[in-house]
Protein backbone atom coordinates (compact mmCIF):
# COMPACT_ATOMS: atom_id res chain seq x y z
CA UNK A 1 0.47 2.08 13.06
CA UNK A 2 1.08 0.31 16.65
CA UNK A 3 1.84 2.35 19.69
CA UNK A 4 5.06 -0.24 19.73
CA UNK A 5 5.95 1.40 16.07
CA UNK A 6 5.69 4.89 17.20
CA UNK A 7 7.86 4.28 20.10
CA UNK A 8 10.23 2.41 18.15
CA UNK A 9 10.59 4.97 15.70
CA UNK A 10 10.62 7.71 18.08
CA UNK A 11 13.62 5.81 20.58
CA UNK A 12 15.61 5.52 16.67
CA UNK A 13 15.16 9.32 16.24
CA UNK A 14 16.07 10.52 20.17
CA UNK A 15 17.64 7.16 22.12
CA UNK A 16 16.52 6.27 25.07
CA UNK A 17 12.97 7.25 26.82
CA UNK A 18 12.75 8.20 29.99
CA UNK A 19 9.28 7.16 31.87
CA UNK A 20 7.99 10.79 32.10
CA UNK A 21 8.74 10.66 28.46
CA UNK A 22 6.92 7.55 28.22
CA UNK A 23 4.06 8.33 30.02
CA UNK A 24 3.60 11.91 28.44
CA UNK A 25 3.67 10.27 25.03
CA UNK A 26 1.57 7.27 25.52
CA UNK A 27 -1.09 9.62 27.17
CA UNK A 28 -1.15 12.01 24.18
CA UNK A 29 -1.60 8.64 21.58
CA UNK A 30 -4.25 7.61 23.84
CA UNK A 31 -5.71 11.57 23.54
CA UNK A 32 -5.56 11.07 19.65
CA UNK A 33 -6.86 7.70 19.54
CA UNK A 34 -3.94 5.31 18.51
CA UNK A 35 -4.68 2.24 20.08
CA UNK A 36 -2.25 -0.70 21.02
CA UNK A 37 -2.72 -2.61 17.61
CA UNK A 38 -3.97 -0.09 15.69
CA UNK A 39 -3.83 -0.26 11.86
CA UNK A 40 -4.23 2.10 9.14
CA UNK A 41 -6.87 1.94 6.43
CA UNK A 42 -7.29 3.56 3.03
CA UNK A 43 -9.22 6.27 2.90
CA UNK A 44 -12.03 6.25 0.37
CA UNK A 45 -10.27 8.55 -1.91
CA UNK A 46 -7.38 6.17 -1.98
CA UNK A 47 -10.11 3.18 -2.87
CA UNK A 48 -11.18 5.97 -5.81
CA UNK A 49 -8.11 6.29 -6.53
CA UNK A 50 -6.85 2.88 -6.96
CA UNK A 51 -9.94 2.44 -8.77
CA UNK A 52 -9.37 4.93 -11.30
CA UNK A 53 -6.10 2.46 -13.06
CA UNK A 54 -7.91 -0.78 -12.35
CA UNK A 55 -10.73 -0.59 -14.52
CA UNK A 56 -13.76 -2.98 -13.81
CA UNK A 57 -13.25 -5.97 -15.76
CA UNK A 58 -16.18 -9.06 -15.45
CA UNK A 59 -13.74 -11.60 -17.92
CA UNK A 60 -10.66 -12.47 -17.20
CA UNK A 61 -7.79 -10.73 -19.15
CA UNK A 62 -4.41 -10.95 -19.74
CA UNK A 63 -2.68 -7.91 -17.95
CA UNK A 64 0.44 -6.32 -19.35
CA UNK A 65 2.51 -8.50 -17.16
CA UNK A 66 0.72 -11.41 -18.66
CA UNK A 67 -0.97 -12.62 -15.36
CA UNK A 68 -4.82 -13.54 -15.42
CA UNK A 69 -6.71 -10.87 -14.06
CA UNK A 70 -10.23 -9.74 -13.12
CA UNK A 71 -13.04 -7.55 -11.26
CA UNK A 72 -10.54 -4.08 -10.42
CA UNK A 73 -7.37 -5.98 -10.94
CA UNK A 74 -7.83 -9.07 -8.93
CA UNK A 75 -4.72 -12.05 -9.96
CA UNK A 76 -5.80 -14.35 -7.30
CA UNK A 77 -9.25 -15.31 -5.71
CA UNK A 78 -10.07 -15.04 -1.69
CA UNK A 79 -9.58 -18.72 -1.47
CA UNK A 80 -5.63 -18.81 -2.98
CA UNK A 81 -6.95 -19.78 -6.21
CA UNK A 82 -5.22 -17.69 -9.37
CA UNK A 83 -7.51 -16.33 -12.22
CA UNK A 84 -7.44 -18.35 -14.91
CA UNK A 85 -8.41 -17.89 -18.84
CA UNK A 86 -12.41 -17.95 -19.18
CA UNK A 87 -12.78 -16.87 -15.53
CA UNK A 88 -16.15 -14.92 -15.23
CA UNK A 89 -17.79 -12.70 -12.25
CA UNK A 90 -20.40 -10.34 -11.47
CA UNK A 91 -19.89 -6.99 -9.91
CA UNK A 92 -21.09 -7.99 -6.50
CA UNK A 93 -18.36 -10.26 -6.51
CA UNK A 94 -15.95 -8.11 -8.31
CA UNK A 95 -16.20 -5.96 -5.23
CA UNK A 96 -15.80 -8.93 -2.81
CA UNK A 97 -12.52 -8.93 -4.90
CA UNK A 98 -11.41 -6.36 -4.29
CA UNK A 99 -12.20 -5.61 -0.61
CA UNK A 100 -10.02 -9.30 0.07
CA UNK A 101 -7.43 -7.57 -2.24
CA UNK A 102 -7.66 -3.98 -0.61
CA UNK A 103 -7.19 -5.81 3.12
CA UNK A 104 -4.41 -7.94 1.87
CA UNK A 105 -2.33 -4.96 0.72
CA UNK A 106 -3.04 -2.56 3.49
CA UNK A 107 -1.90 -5.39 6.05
CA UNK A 108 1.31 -5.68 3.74
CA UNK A 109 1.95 -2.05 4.06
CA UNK A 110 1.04 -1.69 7.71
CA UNK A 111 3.05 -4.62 8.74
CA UNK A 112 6.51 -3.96 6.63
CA UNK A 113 6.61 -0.10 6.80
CA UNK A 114 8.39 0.72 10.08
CA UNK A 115 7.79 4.62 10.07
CA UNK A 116 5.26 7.13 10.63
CA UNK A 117 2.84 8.10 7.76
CA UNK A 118 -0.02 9.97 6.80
CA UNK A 119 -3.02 9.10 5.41
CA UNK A 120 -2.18 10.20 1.47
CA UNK A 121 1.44 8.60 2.15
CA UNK A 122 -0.70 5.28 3.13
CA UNK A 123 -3.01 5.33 0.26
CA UNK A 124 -0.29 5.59 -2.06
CA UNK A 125 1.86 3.00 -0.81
CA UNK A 126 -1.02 0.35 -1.05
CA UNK A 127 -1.75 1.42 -4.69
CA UNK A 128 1.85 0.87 -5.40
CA UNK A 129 1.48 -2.50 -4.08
CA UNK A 130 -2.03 -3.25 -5.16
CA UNK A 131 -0.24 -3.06 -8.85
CA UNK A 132 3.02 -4.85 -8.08
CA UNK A 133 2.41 -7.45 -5.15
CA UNK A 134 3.86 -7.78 -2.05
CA UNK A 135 6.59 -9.57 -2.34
CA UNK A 136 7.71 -6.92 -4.56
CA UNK A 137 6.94 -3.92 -2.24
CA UNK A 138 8.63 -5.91 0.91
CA UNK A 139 11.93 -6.15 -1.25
CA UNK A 140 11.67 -2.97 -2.58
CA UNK A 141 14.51 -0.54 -2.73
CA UNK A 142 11.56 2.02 -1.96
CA UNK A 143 10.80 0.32 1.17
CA UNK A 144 14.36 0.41 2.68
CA UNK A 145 15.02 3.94 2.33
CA UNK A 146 11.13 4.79 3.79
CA UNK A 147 12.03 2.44 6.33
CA UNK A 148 15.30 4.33 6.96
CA UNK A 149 12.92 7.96 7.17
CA UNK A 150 14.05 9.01 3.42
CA UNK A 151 10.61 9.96 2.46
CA UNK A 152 12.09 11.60 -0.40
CA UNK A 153 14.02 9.43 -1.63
CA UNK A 154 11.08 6.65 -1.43
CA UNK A 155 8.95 8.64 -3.17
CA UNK A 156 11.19 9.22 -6.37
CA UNK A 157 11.37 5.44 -5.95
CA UNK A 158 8.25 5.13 -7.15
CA UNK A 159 9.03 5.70 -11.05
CA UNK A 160 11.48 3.27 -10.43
CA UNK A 161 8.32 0.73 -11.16
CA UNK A 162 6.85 1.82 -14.75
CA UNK A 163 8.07 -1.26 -16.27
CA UNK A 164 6.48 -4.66 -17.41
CA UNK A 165 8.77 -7.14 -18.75
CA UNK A 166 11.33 -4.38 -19.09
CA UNK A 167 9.49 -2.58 -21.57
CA UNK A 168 8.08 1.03 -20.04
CA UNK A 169 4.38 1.51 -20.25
CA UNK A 170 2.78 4.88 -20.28
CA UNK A 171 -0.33 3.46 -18.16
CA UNK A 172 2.36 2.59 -15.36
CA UNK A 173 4.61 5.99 -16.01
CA UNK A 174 1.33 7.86 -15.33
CA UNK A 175 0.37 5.78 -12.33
CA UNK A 176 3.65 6.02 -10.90
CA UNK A 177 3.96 9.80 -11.20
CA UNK A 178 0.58 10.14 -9.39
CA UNK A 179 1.28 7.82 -6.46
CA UNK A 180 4.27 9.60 -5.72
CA UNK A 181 2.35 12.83 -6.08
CA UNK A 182 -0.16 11.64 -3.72
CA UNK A 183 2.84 10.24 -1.19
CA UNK A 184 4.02 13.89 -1.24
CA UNK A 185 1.16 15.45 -0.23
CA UNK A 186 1.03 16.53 3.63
């Protein structure tokens, strides 16, 4: 998260800063090493963790949602292009895959959440959209009311999204249920 998003949030939760304020708080993000543009990352146990509901996959497959997929649950290539039936790739690329996919979401996150969050709260929210897309997350009932500091309530939003094609799937109940366990945790 920015310095500009903490002291945006922070002015929404006391008003108006005064330049002491300012000063004292911009010195102790400096002391902690938040820098001007500075954007969060999953952690490696949020890559593991991602990686443990997209299983490795080297043909293309039709997903629940019926969308082409591949590699750890890759819908469209690095250069725009969708997967498409008879698609093929090797690991090495699999993992070029998914590092485009993994900096794609975590930009997503970073750029529509306007609140602080920790790491686990981070990890979570990019699994959640690593599964649904952004354009799903960014209009996401879970979004607004994280966006509005109701961590609670965004994290129950979370089973909200166990569906494909309005039928419930266990895979996604299960996922769900874990991402918000891992949102909750400090």
């Amino acid at each position: 998260m920015s310095k500009k998003k903490i002291f945006d949030f922070i002015r929404g939760l006391v008003g108006k800063l005064s330049q002491s304020q300012v000063d004292v708080l911009d010195q102790a993000l400096n002391e902690i090493g938040v820098a001007e543009d500075s954007q969060k990352t999953i952690s490696s146990k949020g890559v593991e963790f991602i990686a443990g509901f997209e299983s490795l996959q080297l043909k293309a497959y039709l997903c629940p949602a019926n969308v082409w997929t591949i590699g750890w649950g890759t819908t469209v290539y690095p250069n725009g292009t969708k997967v498409k039936k008879g698609d093929k790739c090797t690991v090495e690329q699999a993992k070029v895959y998914k590092d485009h996919d993994l900096k794609r979401f975590q930009k997503c996150v970073n750029d529509a959440v306007a609140v602080l969050l920790n790491q686990n709260q981070f990890d979570a929210l990019v699994s959640l959209t690593y599964n649904i897309g952004e354009a799903a997350f960014k209009s996401s009932t879970l979004l607004k009311k994280l966006n509005a500091a109701d961590y609670n309530g965004a994290a129950d939003q979370f089973l909200v999204w166990n569906k494909s094609k309005g039928k419930v799937l266990n895979g996604l109940v299960n996922r769900r249920a874990a991402e918000r366990t891992l949102f909750l945790k400090p």
